[in-house]
N, C-alpha and C. Protein backbone atom coordinates (compact mmCIF):
# COMPACT_ATOMS: atom_id res chain seq x y z
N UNK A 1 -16.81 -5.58 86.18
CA UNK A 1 -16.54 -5.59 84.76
C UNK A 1 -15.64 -4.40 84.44
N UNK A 2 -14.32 -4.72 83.53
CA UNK A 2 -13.53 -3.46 83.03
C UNK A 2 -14.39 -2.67 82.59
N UNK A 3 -14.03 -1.49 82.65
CA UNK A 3 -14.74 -0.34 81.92
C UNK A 3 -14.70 -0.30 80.23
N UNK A 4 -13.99 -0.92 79.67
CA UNK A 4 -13.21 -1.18 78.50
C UNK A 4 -14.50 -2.29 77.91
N UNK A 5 -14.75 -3.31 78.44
CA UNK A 5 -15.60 -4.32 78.18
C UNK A 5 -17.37 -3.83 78.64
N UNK A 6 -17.45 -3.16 79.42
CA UNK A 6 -18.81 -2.48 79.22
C UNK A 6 -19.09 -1.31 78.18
N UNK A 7 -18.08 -0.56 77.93
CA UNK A 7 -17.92 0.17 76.82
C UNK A 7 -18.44 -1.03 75.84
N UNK A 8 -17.58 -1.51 75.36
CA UNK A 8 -18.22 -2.94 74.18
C UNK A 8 -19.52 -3.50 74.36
N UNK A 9 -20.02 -3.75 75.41
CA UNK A 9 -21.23 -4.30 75.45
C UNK A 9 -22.31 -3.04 75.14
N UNK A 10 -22.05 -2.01 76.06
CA UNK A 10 -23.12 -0.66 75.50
C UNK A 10 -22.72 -0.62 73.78
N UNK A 11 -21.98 -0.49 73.67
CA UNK A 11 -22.02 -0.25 71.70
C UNK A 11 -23.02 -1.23 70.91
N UNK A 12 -22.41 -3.02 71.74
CA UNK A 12 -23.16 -4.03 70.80
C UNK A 12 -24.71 -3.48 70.89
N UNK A 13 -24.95 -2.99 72.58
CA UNK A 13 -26.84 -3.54 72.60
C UNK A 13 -27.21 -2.06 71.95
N UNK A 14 -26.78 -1.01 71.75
CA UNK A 14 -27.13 0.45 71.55
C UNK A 14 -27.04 -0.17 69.86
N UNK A 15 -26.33 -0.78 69.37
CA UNK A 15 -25.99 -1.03 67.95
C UNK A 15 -27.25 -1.71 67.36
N UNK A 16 -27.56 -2.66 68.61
CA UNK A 16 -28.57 -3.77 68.30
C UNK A 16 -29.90 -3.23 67.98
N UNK A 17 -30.14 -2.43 69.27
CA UNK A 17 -31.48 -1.93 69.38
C UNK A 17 -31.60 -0.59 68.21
N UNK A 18 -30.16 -0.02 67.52
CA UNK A 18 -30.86 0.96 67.08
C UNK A 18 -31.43 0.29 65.47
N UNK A 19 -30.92 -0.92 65.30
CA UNK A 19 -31.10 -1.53 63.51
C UNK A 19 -32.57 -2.40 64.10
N UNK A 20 -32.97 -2.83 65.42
CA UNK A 20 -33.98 -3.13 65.51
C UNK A 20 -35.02 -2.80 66.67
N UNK A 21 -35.38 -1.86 66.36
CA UNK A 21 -36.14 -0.95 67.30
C UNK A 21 -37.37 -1.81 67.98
N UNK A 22 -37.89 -1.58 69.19
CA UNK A 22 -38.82 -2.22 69.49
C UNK A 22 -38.41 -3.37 70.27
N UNK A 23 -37.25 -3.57 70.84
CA UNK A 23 -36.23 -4.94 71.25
C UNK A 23 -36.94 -5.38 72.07
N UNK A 24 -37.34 -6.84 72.50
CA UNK A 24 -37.31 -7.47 74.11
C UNK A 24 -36.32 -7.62 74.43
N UNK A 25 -35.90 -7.94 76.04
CA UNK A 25 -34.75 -9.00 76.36
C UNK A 25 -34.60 -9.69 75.60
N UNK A 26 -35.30 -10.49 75.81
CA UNK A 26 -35.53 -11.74 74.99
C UNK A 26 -34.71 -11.79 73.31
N UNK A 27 -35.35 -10.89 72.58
CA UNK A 27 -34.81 -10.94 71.58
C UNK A 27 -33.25 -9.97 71.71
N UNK A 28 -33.15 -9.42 72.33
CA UNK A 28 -31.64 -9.26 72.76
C UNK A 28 -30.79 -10.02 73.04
N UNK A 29 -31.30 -10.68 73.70
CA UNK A 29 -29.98 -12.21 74.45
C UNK A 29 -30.30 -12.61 73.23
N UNK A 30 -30.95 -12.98 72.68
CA UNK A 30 -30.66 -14.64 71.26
C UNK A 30 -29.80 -13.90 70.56
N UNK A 31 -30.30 -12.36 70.01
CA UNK A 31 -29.48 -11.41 68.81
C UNK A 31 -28.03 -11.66 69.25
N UNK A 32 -27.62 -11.24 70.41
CA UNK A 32 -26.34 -11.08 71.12
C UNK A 32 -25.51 -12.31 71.23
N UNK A 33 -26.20 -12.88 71.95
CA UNK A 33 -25.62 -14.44 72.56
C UNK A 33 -25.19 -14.36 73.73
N UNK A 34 -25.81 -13.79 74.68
CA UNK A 34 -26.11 -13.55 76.36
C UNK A 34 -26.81 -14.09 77.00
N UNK A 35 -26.76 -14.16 78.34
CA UNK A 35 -27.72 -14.53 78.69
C UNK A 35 -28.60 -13.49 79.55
N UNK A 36 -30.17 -14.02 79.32
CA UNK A 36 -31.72 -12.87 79.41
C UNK A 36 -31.40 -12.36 80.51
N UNK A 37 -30.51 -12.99 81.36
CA UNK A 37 -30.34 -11.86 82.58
C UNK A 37 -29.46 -11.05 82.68
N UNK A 38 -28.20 -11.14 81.69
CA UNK A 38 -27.70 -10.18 81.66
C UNK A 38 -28.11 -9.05 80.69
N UNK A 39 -29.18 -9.62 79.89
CA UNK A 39 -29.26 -8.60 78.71
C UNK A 39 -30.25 -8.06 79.44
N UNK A 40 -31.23 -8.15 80.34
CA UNK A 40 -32.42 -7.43 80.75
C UNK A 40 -31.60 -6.67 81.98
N UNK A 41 -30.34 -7.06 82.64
CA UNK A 41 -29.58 -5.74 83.10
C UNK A 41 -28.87 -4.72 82.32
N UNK A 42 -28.25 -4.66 81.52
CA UNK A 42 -28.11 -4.18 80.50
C UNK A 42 -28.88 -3.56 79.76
N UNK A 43 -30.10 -3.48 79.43
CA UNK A 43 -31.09 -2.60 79.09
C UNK A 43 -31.43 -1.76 80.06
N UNK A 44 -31.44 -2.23 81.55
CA UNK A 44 -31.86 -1.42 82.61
C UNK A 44 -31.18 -0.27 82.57
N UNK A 45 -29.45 -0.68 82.79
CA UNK A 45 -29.10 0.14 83.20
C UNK A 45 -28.82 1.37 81.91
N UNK A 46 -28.94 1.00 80.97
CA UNK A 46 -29.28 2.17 79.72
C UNK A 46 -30.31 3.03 79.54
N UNK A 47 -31.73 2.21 80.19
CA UNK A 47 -32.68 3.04 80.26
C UNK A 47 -32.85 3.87 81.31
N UNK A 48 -32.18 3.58 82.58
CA UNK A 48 -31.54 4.15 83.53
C UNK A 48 -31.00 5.67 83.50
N UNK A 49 -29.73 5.41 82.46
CA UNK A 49 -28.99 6.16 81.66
C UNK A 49 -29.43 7.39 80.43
N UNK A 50 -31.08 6.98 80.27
CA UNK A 50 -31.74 7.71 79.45
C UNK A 50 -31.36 7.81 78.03
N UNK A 51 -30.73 6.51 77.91
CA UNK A 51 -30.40 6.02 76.03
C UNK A 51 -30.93 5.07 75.78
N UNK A 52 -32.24 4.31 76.26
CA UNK A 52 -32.95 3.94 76.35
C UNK A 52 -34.27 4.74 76.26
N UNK A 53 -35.59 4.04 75.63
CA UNK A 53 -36.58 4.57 76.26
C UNK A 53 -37.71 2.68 75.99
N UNK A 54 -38.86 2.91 76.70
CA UNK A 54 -38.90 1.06 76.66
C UNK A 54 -41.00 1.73 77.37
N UNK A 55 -41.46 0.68 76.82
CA UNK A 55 -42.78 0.72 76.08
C UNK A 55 -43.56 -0.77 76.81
N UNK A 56 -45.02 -0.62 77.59
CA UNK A 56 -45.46 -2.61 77.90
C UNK A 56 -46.00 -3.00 76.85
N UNK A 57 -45.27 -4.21 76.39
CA UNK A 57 -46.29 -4.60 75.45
C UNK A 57 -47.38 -5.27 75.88
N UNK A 58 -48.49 -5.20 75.42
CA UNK A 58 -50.24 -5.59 75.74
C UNK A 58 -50.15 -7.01 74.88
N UNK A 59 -50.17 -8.18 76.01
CA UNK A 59 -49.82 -9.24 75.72
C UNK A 59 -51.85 -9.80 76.55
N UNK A 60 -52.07 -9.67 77.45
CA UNK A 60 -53.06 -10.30 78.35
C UNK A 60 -53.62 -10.08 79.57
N UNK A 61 -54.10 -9.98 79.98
CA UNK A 61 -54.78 -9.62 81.59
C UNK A 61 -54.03 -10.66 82.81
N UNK A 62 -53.20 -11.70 82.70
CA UNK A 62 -53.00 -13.00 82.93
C UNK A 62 -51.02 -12.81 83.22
N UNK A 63 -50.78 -12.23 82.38
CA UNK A 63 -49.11 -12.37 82.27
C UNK A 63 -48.38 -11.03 82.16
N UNK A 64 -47.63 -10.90 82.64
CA UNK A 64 -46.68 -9.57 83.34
C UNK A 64 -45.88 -9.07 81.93
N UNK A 65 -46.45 -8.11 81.56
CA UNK A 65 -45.95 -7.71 80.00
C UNK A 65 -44.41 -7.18 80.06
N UNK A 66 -44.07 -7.59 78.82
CA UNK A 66 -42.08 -7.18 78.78
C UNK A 66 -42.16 -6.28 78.52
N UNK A 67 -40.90 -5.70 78.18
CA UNK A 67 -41.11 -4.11 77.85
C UNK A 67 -40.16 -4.62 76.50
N UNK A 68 -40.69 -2.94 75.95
CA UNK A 68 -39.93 -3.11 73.92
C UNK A 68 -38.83 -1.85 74.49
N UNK A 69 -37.84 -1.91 74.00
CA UNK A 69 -36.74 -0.93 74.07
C UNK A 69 -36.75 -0.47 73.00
N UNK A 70 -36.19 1.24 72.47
CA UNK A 70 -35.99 1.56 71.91
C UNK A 70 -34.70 2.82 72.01
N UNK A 71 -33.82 2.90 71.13
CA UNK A 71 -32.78 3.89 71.41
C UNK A 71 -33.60 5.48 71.89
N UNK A 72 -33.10 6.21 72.45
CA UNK A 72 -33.34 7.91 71.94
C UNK A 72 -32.17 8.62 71.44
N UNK A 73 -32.65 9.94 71.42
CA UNK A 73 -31.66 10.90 70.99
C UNK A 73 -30.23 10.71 71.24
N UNK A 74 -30.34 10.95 72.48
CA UNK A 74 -29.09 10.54 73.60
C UNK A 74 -28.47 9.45 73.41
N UNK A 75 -29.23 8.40 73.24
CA UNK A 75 -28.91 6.90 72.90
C UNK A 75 -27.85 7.12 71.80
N UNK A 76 -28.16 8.06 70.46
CA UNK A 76 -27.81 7.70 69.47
C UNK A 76 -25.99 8.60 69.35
N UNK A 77 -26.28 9.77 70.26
CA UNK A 77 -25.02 10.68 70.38
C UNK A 77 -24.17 9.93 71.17
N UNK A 78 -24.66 9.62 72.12
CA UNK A 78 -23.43 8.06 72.90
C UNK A 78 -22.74 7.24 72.22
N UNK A 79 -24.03 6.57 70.93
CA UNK A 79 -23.28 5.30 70.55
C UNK A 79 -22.21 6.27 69.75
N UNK A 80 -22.67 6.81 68.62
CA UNK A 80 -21.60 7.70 67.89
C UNK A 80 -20.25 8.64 68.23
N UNK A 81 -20.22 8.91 70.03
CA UNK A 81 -19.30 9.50 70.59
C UNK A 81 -18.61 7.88 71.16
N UNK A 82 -18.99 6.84 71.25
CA UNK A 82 -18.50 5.67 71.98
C UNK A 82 -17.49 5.03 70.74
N UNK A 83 -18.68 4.85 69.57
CA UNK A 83 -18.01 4.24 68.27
C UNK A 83 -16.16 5.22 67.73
N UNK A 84 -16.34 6.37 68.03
CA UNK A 84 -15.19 7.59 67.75
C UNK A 84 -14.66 7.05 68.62
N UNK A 85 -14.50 6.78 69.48
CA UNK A 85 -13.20 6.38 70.79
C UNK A 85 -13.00 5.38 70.20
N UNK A 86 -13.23 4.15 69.87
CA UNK A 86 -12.93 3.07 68.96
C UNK A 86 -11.95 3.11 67.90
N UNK A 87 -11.72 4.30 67.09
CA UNK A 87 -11.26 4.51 65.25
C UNK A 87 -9.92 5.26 66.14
């Protein structure tokens, strides 16, 4: 992937997750219009990145809980130093 076009995709999901905190994949890919496997790489590699931070949700004893994403600090000086390269 250009560097140019992952730049764009970190803005959309950093954009996404910071107006709705608490994200699944799941509700990432529908928000976006991706698909869950690329959006659950894409979170990885942010939380990876430590502009991410991501939470299990307590769903059942039975089923492998998702995780909730949420921006951090870092998260938020990225998007705002990413969005300035943009203008």
């Amino acid at each position: 992937m250009e560097g140019r076009q992952y730049n764009k995709l970190k803005i959309e999901v950093l954009t996404f997750i910071r107006a709705n905190p608490n994200t699944t994949t799941r509700e990432l890919s529908t928000g976006l219009g991706i698909e869950i496997g690329n959006a659950g790489m894409a979170l990885f590699r942010l939380y990876r990145q430590r502009l991410l931070e991501r939470h299990v949700m307590v769903l059942g004893v039975w089923r492998k809980p998702p995780y909730q994403y949420s921006i951090t600090e870092r998260g938020i000086q990225r998007l705002e130093y990413l969005e300035g390269l943009l203008k």
